[in-house]
PDB file of N, CA and C in Angstrom:
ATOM      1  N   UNK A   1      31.212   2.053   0.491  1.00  0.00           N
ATOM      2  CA  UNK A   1      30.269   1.036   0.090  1.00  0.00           C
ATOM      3  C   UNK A   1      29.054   1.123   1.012  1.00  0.00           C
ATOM      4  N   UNK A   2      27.560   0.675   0.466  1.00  0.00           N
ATOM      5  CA  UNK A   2      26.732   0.854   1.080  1.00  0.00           C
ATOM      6  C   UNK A   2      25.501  -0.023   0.786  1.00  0.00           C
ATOM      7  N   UNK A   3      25.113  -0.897   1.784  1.00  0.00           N
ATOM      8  CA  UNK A   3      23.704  -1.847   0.828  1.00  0.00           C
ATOM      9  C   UNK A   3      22.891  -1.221   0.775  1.00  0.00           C
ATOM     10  N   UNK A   4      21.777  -1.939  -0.095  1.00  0.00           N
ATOM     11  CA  UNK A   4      21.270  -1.659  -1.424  1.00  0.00           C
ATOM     12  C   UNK A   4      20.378  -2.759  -0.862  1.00  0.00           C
ATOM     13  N   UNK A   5      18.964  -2.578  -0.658  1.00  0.00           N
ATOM     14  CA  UNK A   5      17.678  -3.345  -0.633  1.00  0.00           C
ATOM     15  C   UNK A   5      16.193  -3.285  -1.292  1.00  0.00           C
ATOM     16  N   UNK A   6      15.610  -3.765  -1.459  1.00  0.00           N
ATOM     17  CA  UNK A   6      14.708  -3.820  -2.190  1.00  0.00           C
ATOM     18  C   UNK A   6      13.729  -4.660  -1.297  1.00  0.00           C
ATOM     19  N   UNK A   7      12.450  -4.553  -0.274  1.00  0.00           N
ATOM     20  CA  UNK A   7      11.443  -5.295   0.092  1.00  0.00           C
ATOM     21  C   UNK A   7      10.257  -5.491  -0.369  1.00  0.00           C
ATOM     22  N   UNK A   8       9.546  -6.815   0.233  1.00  0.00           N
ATOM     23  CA  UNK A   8       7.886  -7.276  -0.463  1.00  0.00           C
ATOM     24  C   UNK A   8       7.652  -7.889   1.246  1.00  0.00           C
ATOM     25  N   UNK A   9       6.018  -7.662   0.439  1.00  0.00           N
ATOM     26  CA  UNK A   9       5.342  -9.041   1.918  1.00  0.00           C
ATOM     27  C   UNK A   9       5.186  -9.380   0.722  1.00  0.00           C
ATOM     28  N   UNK A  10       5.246 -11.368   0.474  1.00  0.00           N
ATOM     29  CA  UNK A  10       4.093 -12.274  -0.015  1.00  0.00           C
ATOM     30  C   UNK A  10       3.397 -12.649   1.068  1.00  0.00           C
ATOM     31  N   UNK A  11       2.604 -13.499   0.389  1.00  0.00           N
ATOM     32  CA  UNK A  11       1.741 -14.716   0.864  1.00  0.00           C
ATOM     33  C   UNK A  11       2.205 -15.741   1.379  1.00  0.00           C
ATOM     34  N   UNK A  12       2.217 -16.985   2.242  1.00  0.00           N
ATOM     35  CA  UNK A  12       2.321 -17.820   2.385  1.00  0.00           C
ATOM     36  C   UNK A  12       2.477 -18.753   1.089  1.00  0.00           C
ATOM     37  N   UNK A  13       1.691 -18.554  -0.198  1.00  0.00           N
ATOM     38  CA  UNK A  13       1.877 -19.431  -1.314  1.00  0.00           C
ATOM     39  C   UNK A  13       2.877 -18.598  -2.299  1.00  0.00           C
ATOM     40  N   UNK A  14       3.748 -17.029  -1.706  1.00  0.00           N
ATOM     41  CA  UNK A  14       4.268 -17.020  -2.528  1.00  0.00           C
ATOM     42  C   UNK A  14       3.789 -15.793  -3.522  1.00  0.00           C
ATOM     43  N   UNK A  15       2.384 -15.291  -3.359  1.00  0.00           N
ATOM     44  CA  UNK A  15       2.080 -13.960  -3.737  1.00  0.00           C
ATOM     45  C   UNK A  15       2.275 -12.713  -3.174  1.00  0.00           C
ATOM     46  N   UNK A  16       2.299 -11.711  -4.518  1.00  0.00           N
ATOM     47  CA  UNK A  16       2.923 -10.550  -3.974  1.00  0.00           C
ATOM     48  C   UNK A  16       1.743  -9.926  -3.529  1.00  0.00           C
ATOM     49  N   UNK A  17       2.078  -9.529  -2.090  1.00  0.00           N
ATOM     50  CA  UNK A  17       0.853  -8.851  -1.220  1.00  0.00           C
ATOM     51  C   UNK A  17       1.144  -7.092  -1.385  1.00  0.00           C
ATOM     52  N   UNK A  18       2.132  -6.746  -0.998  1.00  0.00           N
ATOM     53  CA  UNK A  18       2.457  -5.371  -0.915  1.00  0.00           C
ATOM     54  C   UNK A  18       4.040  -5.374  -1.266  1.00  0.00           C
ATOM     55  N   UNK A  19       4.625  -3.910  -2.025  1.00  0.00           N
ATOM     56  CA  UNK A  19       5.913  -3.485  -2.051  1.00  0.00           C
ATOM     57  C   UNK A  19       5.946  -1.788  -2.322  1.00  0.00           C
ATOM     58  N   UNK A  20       7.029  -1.431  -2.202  1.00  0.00           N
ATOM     59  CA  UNK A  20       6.912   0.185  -1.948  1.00  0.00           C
ATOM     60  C   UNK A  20       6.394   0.985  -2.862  1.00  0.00           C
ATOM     61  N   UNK A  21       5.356   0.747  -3.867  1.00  0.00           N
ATOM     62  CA  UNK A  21       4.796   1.660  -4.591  1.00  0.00           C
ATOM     63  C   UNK A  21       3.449   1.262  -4.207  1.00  0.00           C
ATOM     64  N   UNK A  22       2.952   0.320  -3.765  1.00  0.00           N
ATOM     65  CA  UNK A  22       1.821  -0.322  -3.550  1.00  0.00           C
ATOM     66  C   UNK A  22       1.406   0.248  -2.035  1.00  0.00           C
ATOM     67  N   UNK A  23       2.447  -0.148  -0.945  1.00  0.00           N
ATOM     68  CA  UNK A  23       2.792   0.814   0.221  1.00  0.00           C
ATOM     69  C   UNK A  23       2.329   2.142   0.499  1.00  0.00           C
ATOM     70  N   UNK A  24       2.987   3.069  -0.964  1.00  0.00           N
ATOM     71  CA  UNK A  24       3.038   4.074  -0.830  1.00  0.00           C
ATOM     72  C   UNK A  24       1.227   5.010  -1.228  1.00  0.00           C
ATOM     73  N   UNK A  25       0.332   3.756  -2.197  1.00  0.00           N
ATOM     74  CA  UNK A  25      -0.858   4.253  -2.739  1.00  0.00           C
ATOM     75  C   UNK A  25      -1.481   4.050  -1.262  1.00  0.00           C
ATOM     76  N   UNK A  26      -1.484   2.595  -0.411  1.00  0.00           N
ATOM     77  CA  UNK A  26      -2.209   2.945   1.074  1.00  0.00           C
ATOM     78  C   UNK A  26      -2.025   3.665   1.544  1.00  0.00           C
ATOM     79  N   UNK A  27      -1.070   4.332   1.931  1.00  0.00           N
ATOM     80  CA  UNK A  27      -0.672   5.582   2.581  1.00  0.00           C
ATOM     81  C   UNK A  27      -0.960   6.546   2.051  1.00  0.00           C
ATOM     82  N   UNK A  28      -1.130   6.774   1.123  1.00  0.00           N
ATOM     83  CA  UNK A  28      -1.645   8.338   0.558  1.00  0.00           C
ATOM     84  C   UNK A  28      -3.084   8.334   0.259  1.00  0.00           C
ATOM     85  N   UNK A  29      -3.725   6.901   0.361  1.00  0.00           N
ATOM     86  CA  UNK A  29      -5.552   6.675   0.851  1.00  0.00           C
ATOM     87  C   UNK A  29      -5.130   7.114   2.203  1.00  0.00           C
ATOM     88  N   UNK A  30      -4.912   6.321   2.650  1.00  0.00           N
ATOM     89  CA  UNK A  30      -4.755   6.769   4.516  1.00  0.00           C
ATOM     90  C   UNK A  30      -5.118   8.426   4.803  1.00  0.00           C
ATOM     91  N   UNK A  31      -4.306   9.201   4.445  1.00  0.00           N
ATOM     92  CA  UNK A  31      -3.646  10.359   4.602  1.00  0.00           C
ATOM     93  C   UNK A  31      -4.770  11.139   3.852  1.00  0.00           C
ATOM     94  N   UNK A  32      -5.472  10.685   2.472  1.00  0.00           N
ATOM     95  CA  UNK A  32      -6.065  12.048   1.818  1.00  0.00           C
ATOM     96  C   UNK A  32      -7.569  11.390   1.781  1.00  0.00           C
ATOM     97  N   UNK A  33      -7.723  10.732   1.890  1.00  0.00           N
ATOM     98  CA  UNK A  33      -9.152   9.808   2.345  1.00  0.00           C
ATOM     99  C   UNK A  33      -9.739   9.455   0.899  1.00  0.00           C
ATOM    100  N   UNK A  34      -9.229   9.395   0.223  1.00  0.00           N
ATOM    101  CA  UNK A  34      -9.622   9.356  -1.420  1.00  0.00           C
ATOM    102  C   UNK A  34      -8.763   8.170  -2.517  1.00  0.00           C
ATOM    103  N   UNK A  35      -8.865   7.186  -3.179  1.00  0.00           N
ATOM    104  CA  UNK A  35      -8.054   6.762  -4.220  1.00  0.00           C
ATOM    105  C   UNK A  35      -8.010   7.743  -5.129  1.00  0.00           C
ATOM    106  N   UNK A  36      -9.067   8.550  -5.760  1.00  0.00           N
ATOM    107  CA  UNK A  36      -8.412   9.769  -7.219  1.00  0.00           C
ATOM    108  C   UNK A  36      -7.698  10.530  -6.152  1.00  0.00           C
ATOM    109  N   UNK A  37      -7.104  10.784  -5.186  1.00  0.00           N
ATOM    110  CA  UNK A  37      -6.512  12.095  -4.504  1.00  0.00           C
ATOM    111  C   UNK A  37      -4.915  11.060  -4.655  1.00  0.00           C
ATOM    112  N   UNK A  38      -5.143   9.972  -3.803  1.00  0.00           N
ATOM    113  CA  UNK A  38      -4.079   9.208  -4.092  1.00  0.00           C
ATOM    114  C   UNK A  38      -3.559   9.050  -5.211  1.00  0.00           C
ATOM    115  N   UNK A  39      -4.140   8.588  -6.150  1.00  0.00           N
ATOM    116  CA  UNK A  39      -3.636   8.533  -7.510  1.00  0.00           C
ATOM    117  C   UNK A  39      -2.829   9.288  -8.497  1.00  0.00           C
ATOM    118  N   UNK A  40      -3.651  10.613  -8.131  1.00  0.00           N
ATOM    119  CA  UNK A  40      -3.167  11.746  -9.120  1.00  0.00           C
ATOM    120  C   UNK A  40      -1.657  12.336  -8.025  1.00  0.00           C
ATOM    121  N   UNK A  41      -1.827  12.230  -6.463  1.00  0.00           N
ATOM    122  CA  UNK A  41      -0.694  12.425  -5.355  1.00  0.00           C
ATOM    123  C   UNK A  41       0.621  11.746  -5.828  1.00  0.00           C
ATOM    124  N   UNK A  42       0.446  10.159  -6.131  1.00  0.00           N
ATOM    125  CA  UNK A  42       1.717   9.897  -6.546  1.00  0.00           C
ATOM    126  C   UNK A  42       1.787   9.395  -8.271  1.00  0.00           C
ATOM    127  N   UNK A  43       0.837  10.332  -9.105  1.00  0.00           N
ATOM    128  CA  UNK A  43       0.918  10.508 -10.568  1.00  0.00           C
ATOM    129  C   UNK A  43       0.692   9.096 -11.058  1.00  0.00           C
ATOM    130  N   UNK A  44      -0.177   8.691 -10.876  1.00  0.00           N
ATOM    131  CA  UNK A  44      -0.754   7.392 -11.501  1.00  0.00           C
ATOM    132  C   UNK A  44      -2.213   7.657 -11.821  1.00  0.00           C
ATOM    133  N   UNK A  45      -2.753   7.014 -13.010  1.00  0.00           N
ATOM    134  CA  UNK A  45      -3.696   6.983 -13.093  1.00  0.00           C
ATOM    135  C   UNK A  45      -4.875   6.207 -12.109  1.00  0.00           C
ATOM    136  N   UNK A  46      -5.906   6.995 -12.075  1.00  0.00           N
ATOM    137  CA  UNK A  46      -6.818   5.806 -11.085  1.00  0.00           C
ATOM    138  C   UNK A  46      -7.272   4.512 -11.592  1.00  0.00           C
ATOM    139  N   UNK A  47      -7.243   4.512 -12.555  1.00  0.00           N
ATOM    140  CA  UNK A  47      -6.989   2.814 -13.424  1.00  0.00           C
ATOM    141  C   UNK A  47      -6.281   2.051 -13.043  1.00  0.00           C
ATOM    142  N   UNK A  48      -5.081   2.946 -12.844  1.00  0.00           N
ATOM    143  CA  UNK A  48      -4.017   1.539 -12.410  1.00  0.00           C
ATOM    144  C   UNK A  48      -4.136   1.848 -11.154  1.00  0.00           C
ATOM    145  N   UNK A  49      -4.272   2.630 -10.037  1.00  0.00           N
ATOM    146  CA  UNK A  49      -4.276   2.729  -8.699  1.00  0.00           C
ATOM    147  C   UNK A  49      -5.401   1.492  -8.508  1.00  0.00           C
ATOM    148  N   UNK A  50      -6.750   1.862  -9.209  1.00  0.00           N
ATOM    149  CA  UNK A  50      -7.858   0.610  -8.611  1.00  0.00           C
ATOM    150  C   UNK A  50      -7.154  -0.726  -8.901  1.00  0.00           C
ATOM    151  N   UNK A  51      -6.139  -0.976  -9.858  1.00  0.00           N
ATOM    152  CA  UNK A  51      -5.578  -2.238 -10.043  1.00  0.00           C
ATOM    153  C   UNK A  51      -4.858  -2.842  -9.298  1.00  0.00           C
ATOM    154  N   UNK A  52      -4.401  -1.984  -8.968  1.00  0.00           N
ATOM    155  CA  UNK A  52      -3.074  -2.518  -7.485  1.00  0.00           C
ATOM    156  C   UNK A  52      -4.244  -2.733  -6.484  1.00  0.00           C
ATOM    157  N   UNK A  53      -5.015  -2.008  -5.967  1.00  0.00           N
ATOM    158  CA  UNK A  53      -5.940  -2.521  -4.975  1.00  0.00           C
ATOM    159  C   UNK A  53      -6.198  -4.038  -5.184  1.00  0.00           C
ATOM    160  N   UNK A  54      -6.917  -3.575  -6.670  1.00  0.00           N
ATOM    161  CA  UNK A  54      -7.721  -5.154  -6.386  1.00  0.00           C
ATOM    162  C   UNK A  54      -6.853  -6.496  -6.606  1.00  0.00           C
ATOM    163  N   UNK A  55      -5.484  -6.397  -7.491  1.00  0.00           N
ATOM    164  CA  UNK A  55      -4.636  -7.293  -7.132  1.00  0.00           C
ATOM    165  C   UNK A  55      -4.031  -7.487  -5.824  1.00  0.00           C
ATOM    166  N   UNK A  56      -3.619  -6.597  -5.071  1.00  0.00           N
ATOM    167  CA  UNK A  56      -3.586  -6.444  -3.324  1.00  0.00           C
ATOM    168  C   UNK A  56      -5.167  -7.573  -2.600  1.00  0.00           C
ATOM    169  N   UNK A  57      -6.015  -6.915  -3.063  1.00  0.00           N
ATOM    170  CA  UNK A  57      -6.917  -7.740  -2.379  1.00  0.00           C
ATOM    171  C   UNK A  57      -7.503  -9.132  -2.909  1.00  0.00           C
ATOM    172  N   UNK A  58      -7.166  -9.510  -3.898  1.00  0.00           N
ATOM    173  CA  UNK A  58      -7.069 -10.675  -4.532  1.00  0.00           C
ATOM    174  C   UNK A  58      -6.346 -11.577  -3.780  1.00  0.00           C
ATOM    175  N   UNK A  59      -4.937 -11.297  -3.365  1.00  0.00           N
ATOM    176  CA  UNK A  59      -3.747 -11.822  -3.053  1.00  0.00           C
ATOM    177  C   UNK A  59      -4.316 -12.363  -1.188  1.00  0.00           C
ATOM    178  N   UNK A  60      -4.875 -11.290  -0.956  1.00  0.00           N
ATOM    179  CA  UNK A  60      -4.793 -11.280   0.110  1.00  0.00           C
ATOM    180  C   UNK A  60      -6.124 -12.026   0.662  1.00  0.00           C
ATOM    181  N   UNK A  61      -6.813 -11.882  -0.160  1.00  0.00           N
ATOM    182  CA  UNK A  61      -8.170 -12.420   0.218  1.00  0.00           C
ATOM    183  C   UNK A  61      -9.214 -11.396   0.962  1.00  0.00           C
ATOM    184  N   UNK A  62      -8.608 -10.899   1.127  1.00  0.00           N
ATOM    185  CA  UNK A  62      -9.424  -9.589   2.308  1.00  0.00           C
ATOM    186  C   UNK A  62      -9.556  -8.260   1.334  1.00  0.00           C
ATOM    187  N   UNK A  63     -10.920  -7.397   1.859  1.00  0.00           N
ATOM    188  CA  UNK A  63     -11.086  -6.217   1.539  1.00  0.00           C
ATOM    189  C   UNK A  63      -9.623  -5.237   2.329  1.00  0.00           C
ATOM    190  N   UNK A  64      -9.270  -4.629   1.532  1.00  0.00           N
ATOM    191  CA  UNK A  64      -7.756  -3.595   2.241  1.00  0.00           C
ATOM    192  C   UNK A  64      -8.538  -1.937   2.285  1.00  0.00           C
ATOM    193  N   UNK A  65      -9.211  -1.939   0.829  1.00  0.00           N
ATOM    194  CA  UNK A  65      -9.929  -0.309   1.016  1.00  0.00           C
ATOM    195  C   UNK A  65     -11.105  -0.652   1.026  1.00  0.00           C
ATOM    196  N   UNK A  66     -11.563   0.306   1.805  1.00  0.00           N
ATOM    197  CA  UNK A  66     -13.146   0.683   1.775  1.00  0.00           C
ATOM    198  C   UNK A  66     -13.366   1.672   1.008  1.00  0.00           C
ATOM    199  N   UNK A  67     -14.535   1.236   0.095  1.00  0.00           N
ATOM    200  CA  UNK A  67     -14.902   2.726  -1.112  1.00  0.00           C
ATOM    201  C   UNK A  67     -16.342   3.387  -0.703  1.00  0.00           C
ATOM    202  N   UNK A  68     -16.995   4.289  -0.969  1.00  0.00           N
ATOM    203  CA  UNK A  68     -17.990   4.968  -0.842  1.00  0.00           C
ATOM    204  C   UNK A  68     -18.059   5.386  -2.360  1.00  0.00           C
ATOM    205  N   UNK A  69     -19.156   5.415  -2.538  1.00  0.00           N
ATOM    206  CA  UNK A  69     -19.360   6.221  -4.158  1.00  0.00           C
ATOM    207  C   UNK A  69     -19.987   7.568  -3.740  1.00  0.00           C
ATOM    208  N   UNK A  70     -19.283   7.958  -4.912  1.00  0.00           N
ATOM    209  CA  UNK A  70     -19.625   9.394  -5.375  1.00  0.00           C
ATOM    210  C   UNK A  70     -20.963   9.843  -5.048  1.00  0.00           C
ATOM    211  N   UNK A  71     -21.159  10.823  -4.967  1.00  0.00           N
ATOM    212  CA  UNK A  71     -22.532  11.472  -5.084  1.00  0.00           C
ATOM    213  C   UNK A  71     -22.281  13.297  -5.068  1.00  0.00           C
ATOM    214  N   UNK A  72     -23.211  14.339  -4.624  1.00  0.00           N
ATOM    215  CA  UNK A  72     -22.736  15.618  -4.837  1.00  0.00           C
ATOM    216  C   UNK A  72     -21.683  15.739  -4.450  1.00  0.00           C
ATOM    217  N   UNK A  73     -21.244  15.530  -2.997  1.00  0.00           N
ATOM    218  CA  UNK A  73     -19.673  15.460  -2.424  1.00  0.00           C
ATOM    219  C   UNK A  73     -18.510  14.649  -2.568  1.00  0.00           C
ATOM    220  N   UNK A  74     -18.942  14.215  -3.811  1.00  0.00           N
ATOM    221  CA  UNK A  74     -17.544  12.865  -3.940  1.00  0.00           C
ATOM    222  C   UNK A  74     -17.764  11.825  -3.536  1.00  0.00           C
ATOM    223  N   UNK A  75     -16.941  10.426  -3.550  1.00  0.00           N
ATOM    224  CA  UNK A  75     -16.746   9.343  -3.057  1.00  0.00           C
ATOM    225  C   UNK A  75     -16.027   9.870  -1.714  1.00  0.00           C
ATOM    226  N   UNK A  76     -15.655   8.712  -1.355  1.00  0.00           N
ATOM    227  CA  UNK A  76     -14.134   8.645  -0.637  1.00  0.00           C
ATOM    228  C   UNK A  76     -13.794   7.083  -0.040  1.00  0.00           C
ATOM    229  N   UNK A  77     -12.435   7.161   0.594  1.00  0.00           N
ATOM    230  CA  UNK A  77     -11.983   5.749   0.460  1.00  0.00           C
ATOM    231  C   UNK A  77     -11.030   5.608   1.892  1.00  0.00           C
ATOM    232  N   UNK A  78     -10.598   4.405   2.858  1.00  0.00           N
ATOM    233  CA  UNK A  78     -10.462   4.204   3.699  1.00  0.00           C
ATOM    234  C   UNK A  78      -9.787   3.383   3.497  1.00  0.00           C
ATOM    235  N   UNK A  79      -8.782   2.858   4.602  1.00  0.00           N
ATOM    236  CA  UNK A  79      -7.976   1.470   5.062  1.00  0.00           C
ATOM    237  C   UNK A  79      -8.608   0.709   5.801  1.00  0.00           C
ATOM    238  N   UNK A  80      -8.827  -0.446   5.610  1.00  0.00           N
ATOM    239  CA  UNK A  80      -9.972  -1.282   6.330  1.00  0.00           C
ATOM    240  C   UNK A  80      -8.579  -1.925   7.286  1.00  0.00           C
ATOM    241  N   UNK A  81      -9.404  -2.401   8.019  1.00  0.00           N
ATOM    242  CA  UNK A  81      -8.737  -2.932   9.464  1.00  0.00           C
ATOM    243  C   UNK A  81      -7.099  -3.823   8.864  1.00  0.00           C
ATOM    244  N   UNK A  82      -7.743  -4.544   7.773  1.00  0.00           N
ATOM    245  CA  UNK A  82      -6.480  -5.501   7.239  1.00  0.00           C
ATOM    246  C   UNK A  82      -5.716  -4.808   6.066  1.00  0.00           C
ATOM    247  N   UNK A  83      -6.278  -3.622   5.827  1.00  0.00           N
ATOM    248  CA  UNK A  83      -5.483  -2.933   5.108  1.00  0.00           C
ATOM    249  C   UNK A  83      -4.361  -1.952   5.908  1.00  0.00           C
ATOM    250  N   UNK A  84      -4.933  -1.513   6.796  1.00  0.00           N
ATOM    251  CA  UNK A  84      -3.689  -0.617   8.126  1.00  0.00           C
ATOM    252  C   UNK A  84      -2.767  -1.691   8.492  1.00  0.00           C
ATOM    253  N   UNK A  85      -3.109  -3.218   8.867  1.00  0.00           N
ATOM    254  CA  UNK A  85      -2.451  -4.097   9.705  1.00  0.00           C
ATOM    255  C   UNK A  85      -1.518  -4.344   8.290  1.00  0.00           C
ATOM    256  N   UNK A  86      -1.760  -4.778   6.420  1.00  0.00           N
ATOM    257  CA  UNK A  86      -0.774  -4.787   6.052  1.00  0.00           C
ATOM    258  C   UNK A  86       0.239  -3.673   5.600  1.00  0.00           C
ATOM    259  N   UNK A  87      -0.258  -2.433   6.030  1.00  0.00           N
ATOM    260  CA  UNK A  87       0.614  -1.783   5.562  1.00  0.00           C
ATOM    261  C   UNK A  87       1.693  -1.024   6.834  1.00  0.00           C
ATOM    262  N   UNK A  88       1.027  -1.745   8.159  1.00  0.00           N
ATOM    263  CA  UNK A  88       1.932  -1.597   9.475  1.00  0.00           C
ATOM    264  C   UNK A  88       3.146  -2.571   9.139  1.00  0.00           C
ATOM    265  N   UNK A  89       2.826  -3.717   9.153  1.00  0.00           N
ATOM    266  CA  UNK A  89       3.642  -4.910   9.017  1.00  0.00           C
ATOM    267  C   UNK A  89       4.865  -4.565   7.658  1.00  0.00           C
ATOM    268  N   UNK A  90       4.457  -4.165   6.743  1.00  0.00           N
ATOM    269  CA  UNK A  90       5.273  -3.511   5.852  1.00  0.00           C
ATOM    270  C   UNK A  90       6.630  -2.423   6.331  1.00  0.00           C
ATOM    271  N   UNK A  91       5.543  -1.372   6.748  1.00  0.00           N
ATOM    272  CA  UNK A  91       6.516  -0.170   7.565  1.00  0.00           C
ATOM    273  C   UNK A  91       7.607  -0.811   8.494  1.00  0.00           C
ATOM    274  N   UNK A  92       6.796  -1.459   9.561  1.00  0.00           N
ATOM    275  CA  UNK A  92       7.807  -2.258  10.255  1.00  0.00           C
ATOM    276  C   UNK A  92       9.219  -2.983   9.343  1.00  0.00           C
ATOM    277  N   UNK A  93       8.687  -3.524   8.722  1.00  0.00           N
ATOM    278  CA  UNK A  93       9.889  -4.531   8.193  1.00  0.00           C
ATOM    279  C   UNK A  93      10.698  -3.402   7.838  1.00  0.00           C
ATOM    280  N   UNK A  94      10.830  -2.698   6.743  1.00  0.00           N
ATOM    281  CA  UNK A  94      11.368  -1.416   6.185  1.00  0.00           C
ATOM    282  C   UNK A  94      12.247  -0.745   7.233  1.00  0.00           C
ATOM    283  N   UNK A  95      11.485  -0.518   8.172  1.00  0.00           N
ATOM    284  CA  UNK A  95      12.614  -0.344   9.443  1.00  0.00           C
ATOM    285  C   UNK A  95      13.192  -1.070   9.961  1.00  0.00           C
ATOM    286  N   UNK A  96      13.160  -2.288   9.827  1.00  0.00           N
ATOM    287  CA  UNK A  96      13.964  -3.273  10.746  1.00  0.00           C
ATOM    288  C   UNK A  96      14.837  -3.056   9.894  1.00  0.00           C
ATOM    289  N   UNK A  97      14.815  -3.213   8.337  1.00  0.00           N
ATOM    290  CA  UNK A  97      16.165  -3.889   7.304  1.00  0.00           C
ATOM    291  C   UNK A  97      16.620  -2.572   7.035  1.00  0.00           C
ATOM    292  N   UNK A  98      16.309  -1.213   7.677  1.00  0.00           N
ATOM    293  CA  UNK A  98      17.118   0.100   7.263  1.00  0.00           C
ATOM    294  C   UNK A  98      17.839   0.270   8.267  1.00  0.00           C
ATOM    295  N   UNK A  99      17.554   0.061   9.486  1.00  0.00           N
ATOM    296  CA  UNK A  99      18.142  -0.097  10.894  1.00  0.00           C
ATOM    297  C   UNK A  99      19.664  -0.920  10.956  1.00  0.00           C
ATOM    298  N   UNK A 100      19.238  -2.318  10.446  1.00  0.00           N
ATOM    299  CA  UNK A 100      20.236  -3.571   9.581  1.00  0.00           C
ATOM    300  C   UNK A 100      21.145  -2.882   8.891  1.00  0.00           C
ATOM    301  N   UNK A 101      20.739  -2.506   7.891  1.00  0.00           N
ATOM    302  CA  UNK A 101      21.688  -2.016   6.926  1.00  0.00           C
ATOM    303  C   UNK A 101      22.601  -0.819   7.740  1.00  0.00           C
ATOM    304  N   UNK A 102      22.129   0.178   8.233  1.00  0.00           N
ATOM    305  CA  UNK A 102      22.780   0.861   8.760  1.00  0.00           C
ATOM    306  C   UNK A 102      24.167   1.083   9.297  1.00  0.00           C
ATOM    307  N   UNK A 103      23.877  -0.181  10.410  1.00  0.00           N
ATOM    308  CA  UNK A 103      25.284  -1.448  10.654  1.00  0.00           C
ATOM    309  C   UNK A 103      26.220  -1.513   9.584  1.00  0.00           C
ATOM    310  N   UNK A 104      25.544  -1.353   8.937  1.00  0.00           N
ATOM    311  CA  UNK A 104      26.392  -2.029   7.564  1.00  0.00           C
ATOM    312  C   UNK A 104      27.614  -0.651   7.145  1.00  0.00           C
ATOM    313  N   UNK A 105      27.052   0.228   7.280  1.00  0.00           N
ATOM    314  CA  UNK A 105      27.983   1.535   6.759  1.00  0.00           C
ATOM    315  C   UNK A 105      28.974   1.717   7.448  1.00  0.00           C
TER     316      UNK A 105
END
């Protein structure tokens, strides 16, 4: 036998701020400096990638990515200060409750 978890950050009122697919699009901005690099990285359209952003930053109240527009060399895109801090706080937890579980085996 072995647990079985599933994590989120909300909000204080209860909104969903981040969970591991949402997680996983900051991190692959992080990493490739781009949302279309991210997008097409973990096979989502950039439609719905910009959607999770802006519901992420809705929730949150805060800018999470920074965008640049396009021009001859492309856009590109960044983790803004409160976007690294929620997706630290995330990582963290993830390790605390895999650490937890561990125990468990």
């Amino acid at each position: 036998m072995r647990p079985r978890y599933k994590i989120w950050l909300e909000s204080q009122q209860g909104k969903f701020l981040l969970g591991e697919g949402t997680a996983q699009l900051l991190q692959a901005i992080k990493e490739r400096g781009s949302l279309s690099e991210a997008a097409h990285l973990l096979n989502i359209s950039y439609a719905h990638a910009w959607r999770k952003i802006r519901h992420i930053e809705k929730n949150v109240g805060k800018q999470v990515v920074e965008r640049k527009r396009g021009g001859k060399s492309g856009g590109s895109s960044c983790l803004t200060e409160e976007g690294e801090r929620l997706l630290r706080k995330y990582e963290q937890l993830k390790e605390t409750v895999a650490k937890a579980c561990e125990m468990c085996e």
